[in-house]
C-alpha atoms as a PDB file:
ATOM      1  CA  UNK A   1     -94.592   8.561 -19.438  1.00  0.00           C
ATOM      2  CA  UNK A   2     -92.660  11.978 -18.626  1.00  0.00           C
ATOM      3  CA  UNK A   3     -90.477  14.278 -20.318  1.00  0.00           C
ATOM      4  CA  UNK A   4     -88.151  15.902 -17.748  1.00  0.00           C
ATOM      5  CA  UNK A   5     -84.914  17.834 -18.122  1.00  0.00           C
ATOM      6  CA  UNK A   6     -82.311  16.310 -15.744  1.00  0.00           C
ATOM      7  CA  UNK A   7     -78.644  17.982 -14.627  1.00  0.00           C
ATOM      8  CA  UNK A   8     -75.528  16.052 -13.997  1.00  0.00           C
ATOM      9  CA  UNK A   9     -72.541  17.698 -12.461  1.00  0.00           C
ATOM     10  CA  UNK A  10     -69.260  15.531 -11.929  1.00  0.00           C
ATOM     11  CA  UNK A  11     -66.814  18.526 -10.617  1.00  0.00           C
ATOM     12  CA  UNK A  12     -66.103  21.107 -12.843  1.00  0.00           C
ATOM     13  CA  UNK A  13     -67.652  19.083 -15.851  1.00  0.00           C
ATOM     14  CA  UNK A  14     -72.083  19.607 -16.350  1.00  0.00           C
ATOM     15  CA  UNK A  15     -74.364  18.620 -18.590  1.00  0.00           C
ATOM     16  CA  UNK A  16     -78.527  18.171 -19.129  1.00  0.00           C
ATOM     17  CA  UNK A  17     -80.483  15.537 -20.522  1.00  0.00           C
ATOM     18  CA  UNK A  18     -84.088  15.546 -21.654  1.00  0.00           C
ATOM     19  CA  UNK A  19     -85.331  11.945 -20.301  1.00  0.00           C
ATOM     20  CA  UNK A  20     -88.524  10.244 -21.157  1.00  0.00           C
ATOM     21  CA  UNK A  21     -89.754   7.869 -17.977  1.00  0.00           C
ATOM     22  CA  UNK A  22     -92.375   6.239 -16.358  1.00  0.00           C
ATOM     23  CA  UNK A  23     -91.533   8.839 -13.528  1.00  0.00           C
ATOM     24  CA  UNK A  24     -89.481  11.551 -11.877  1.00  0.00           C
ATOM     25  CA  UNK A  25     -87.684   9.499  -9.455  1.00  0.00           C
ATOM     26  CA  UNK A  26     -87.228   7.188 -11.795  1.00  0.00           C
ATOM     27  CA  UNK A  27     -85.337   9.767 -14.346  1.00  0.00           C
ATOM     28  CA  UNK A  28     -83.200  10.585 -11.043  1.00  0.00           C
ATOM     29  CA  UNK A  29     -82.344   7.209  -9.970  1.00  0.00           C
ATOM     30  CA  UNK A  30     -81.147   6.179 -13.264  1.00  0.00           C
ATOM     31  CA  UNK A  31     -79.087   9.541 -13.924  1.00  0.00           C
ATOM     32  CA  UNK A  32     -77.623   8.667 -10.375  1.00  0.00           C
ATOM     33  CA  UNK A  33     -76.838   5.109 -11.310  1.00  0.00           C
ATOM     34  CA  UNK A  34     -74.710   5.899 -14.581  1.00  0.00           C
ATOM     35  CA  UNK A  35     -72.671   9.175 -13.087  1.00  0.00           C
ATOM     36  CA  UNK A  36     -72.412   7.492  -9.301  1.00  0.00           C
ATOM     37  CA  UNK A  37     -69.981  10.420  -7.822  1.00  0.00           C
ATOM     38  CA  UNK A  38     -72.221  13.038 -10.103  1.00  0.00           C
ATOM     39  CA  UNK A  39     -74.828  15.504  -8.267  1.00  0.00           C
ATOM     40  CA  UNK A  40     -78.325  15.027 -10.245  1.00  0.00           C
ATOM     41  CA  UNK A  41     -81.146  17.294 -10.180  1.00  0.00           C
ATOM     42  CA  UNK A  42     -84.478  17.667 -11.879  1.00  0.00           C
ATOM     43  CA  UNK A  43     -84.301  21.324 -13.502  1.00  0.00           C
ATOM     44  CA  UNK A  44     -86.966  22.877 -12.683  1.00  0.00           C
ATOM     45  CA  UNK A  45     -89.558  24.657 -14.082  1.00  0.00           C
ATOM     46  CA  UNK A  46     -90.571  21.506 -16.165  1.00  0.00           C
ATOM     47  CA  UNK A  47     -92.515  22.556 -19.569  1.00  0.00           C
ATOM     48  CA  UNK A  48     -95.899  21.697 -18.577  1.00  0.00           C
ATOM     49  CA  UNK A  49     -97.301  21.424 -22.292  1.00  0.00           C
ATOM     50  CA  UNK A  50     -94.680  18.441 -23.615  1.00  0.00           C
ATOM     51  CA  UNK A  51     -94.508  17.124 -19.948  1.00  0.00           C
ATOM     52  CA  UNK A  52     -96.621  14.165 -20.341  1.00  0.00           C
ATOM     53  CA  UNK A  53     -95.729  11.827 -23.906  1.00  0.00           C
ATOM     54  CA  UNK A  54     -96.528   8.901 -25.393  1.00  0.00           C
ATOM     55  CA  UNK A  55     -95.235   5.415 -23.686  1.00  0.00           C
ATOM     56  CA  UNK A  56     -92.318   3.884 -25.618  1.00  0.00           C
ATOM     57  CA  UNK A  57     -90.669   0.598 -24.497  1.00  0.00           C
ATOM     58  CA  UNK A  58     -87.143   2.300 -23.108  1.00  0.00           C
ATOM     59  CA  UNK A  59     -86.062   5.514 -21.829  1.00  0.00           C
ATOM     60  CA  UNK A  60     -84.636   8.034 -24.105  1.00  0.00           C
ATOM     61  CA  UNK A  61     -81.967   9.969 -22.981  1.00  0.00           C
ATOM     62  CA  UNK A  62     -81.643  13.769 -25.457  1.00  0.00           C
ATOM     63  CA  UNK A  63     -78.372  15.699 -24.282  1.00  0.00           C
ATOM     64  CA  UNK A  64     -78.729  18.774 -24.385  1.00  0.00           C
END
């Protein structure tokens, strides 16, 4: 599993998530799934020492 930080923007409206996945494109996909008209992006630089966690059964979505 990952921890990455991901950025939705819907117009004027924006917020970040912290998302714990199986994968990058899979943190993306989902974020693009939920806000469909939204423009999602991995922010980048990813915090290399908390990037890898333990495996949990479902994705956990932190706003932030």
């Amino acid at each position: 599993m990952v921890k990455v930080f991901i950025e939705v923007r819907n117009g004027i409206a924006r917020f970040a998530a912290a998302v714990r996945v199986d994968s990058i494109r899979q943190a993306v996909s989902i974020a693009g799934r939920l806000y469909p008209g939204g423009q999602v992006r991995v922010k980048f630089p990813t915090d290399h020492e908390c990037f890898f966690v333990q495996d949990t059964a479902d994705p956990v979505w932190i706003a932030a």
